[in-house]
N, C-alpha and C. Protein backbone atom coordinates (compact mmCIF):
# COMPACT_ATOMS: atom_id res chain seq x y z
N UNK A 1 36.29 -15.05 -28.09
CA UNK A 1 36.49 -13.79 -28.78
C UNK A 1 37.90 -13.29 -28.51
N UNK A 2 38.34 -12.74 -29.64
CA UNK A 2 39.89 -12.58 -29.44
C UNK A 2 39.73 -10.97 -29.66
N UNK A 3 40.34 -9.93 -28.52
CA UNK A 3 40.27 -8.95 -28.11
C UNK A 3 41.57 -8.22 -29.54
N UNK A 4 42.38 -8.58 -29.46
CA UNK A 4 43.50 -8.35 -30.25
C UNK A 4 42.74 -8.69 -32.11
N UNK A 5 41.80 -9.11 -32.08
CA UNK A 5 41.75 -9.11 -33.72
C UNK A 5 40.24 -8.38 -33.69
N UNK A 6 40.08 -7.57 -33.24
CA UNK A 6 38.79 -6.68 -33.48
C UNK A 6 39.34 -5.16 -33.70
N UNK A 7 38.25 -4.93 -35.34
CA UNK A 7 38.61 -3.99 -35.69
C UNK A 7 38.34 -2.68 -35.04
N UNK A 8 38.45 -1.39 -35.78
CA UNK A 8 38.69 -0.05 -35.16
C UNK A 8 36.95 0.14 -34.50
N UNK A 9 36.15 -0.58 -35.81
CA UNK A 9 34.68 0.06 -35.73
C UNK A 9 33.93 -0.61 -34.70
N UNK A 10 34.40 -1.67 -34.48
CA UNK A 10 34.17 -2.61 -33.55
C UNK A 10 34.30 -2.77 -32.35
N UNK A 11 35.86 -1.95 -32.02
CA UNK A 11 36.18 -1.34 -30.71
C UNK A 11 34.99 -0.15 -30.22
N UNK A 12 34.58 0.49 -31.32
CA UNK A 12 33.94 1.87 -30.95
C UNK A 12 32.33 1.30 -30.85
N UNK A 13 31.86 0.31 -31.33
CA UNK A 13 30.64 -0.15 -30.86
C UNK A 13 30.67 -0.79 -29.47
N UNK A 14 31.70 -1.07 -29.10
CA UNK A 14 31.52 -2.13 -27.91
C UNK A 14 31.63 -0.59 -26.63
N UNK A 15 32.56 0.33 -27.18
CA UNK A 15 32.97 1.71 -25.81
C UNK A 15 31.97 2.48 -26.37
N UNK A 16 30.76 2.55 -26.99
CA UNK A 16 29.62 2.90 -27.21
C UNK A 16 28.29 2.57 -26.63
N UNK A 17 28.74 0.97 -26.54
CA UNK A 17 27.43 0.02 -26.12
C UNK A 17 27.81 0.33 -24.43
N UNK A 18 29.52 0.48 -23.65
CA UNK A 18 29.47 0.32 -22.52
C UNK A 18 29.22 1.63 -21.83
N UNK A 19 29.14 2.97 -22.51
CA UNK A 19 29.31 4.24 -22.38
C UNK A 19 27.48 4.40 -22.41
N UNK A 20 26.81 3.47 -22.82
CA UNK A 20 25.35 4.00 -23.15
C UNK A 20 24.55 2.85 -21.21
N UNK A 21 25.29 1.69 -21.23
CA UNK A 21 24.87 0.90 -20.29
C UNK A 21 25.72 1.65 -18.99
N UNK A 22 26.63 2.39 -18.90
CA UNK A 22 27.06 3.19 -17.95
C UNK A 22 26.15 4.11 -17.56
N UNK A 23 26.00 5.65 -18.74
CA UNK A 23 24.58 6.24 -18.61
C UNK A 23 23.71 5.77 -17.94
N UNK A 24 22.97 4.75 -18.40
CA UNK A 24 21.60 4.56 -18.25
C UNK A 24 21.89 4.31 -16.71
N UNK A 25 22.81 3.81 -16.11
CA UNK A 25 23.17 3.24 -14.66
C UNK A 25 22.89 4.34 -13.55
N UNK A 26 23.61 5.39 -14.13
CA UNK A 26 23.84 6.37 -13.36
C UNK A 26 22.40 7.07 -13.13
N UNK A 27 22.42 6.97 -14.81
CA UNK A 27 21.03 8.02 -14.40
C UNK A 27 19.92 7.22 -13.05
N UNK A 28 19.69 5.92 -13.40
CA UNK A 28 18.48 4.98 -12.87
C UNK A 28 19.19 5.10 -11.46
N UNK A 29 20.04 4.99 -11.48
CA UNK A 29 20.72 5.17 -9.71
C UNK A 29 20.44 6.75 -8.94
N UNK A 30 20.88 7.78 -9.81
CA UNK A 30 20.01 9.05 -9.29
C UNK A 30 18.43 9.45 -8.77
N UNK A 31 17.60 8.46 -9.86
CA UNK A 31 16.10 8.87 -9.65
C UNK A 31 16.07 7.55 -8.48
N UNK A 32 16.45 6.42 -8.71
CA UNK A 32 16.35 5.50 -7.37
C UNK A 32 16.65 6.91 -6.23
N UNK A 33 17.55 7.03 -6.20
CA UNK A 33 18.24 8.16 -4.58
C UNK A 33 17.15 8.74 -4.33
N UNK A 34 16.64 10.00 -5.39
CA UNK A 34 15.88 10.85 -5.22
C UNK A 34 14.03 10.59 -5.16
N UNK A 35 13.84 9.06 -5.18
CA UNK A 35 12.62 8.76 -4.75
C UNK A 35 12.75 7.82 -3.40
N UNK A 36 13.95 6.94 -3.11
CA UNK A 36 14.08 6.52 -1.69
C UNK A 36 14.37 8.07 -0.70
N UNK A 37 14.94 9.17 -1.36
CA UNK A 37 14.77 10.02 0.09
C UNK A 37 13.79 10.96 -0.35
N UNK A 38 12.96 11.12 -0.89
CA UNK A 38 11.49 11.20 -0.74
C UNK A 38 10.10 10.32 -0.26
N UNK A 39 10.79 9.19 0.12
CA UNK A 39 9.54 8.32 0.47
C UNK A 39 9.88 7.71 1.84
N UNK A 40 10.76 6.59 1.29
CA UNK A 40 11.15 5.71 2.55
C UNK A 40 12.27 6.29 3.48
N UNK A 41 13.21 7.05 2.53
CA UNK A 41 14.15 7.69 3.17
C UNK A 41 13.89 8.94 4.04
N UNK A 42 13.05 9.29 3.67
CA UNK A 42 12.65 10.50 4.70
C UNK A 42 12.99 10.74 5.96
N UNK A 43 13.11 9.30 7.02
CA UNK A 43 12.92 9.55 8.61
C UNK A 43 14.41 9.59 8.36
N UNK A 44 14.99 9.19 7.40
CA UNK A 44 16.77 9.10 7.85
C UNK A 44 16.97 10.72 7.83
N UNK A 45 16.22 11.46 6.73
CA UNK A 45 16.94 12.98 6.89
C UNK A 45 15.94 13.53 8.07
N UNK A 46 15.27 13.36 8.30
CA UNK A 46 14.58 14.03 9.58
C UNK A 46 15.61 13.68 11.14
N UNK A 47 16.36 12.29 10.77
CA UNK A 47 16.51 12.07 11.74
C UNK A 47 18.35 12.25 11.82
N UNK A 48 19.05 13.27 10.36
CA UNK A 48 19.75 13.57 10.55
C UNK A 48 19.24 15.11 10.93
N UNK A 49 18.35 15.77 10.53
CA UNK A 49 18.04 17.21 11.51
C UNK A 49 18.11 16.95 12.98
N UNK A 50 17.17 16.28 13.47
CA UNK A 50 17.29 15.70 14.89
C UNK A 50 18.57 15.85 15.85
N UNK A 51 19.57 15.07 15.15
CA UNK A 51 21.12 15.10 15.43
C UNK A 51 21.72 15.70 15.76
N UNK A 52 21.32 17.19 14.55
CA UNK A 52 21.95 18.37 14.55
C UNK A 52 21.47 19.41 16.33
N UNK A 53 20.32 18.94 16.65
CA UNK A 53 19.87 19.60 18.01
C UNK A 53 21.07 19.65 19.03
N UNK A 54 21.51 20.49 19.73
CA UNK A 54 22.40 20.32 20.71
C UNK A 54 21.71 21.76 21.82
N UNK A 55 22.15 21.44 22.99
CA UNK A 55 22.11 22.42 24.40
C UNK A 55 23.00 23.08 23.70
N UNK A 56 22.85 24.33 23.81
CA UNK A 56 23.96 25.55 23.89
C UNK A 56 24.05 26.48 22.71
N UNK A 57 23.01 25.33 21.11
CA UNK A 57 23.26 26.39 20.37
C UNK A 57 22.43 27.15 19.79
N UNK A 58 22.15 27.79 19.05
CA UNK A 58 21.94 29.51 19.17
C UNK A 58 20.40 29.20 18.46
N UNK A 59 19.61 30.03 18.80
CA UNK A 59 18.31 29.82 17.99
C UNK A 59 18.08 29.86 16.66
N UNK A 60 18.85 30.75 15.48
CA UNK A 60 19.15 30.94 14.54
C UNK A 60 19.67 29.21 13.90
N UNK A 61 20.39 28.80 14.99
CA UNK A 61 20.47 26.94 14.08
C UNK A 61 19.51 26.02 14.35
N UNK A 62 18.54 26.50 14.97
CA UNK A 62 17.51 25.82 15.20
C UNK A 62 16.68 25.78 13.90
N UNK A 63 16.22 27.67 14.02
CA UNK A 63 15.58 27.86 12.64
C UNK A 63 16.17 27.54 11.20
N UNK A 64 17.65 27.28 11.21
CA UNK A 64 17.99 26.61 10.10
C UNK A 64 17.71 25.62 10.26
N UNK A 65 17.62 24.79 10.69
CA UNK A 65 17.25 23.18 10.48
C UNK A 65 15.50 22.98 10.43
N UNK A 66 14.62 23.71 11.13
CA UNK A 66 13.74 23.34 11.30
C UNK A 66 12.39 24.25 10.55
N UNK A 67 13.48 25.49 9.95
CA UNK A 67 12.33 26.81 9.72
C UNK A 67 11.27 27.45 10.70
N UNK A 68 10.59 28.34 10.62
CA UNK A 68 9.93 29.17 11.81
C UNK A 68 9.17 28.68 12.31
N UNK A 69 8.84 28.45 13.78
CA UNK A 69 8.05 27.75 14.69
C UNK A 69 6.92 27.99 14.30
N UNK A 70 6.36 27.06 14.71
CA UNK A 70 4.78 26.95 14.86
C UNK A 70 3.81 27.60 16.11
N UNK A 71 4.85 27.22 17.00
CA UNK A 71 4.29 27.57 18.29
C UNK A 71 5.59 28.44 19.32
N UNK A 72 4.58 29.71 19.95
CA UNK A 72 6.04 30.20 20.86
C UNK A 72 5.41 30.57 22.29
N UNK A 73 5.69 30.23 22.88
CA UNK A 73 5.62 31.04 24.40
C UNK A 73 6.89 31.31 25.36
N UNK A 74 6.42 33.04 25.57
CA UNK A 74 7.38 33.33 26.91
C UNK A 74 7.16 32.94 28.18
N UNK A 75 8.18 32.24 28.50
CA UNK A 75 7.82 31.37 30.11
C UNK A 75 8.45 32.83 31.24
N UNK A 76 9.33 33.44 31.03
CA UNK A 76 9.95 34.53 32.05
C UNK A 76 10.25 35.54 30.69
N UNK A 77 11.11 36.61 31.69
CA UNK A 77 11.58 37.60 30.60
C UNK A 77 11.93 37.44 29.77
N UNK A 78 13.07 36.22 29.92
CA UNK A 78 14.26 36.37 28.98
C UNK A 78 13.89 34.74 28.18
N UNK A 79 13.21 33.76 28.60
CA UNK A 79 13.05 32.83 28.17
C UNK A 79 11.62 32.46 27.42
N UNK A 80 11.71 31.62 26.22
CA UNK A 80 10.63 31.41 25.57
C UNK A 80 11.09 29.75 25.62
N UNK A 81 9.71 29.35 24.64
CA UNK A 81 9.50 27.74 24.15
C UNK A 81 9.28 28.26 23.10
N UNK A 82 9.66 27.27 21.69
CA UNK A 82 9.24 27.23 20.59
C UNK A 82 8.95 25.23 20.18
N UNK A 83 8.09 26.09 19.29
CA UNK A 83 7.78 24.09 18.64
C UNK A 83 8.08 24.10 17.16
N UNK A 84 8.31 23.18 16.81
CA UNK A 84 8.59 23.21 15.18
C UNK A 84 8.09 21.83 14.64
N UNK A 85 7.47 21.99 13.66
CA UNK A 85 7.36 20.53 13.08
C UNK A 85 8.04 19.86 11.55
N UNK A 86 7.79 18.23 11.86
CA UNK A 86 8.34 18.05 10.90
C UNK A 86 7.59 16.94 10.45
N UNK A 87 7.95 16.04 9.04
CA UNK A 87 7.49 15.29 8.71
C UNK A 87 7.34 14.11 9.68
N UNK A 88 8.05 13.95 10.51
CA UNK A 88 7.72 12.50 11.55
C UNK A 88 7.66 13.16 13.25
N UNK A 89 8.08 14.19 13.35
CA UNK A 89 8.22 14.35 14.99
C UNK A 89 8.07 15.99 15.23
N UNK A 90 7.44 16.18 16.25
CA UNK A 90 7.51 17.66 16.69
C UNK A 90 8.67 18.10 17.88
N UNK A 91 9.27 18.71 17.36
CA UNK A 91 10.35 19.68 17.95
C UNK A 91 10.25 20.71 18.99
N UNK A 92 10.41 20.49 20.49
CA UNK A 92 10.13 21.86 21.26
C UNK A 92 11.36 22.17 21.93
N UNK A 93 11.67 23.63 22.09
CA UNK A 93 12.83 24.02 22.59
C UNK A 93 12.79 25.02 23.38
N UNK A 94 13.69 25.17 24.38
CA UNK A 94 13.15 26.44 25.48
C UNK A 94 14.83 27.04 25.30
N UNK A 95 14.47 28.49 25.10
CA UNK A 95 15.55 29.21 24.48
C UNK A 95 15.76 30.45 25.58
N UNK A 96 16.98 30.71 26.03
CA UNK A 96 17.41 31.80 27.03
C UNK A 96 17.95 32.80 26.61
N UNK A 97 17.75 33.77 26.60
CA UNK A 97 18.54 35.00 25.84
C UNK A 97 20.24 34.72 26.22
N UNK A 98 20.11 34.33 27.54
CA UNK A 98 21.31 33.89 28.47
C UNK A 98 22.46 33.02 28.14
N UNK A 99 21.90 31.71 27.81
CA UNK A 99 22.26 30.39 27.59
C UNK A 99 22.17 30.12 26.51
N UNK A 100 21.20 30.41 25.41
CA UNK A 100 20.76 30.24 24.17
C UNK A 100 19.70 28.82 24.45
N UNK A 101 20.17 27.44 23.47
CA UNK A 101 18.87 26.34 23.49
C UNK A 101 19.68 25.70 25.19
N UNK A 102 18.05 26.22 25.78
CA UNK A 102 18.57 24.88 27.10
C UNK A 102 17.98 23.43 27.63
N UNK A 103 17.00 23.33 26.56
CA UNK A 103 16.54 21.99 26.72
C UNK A 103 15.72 21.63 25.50
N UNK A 104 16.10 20.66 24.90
CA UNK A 104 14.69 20.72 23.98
C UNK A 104 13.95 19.28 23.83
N UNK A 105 13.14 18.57 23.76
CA UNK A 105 12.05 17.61 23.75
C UNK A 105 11.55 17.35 22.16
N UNK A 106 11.38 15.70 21.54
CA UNK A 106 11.13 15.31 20.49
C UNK A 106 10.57 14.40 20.33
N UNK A 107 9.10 14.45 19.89
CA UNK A 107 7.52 13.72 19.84
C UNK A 107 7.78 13.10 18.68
N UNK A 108 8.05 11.59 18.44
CA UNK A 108 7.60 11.44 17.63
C UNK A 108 6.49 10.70 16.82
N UNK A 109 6.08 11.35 15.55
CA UNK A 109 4.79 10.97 15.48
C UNK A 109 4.35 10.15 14.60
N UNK A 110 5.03 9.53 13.73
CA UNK A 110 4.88 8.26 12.92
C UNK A 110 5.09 7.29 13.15
């Protein structure tokens, strides 16, 4: 096939045909994404929340990552435990008014 002797209408069927097999790519590559991190992908985002856990920071980023505990107890005045769950592992954290998160522990359960 000689690229140089194809006409105008001909050019526009072929950047038609590659513009429609592009589409379809993208799209089938989006719903692939959005059913691997609904199914199989799942423990990867659980286990980028996980990550996010660190000593020192504030309870408020806890509850962003994990939403409102399930479970709370005050161990002293100023200190509680909370638990949080998630799709594969349960989350417990002991929080100091003082220190903020000073230890936290991760069950997991799948």
């Amino acid at each position: 096939m000689n690229w140089h002797s194809l006409g105008t209408a001909d050019a526009i069927k072929i950047g038609a045909s590659a513009a429609g097999v592009w589409g379809f790519l993208v799209t089938s590559g989006k719903f692939c994404k959005s059913r691997y991190t609904a199914t199989l992908g799942k423990r990867r985002s659980v286990r980028k929340q996980l990550n996010q856990l660190a000593v020192g920071s504030t309870l408020a980023h806890v509850e962003s990552l994990f939403g409102v505990p399930v479970f709370e107890q005050q161990i002293g005045t100023s200190t509680n435990t909370y638990v949080y769950t998630t799709a594969y592992a349960w989350v417990q954290v002991r929080h100091s008014a003082a220190k903020g998160i000073e230890a936290f522990a991760i069950t997991v359960t799948h």
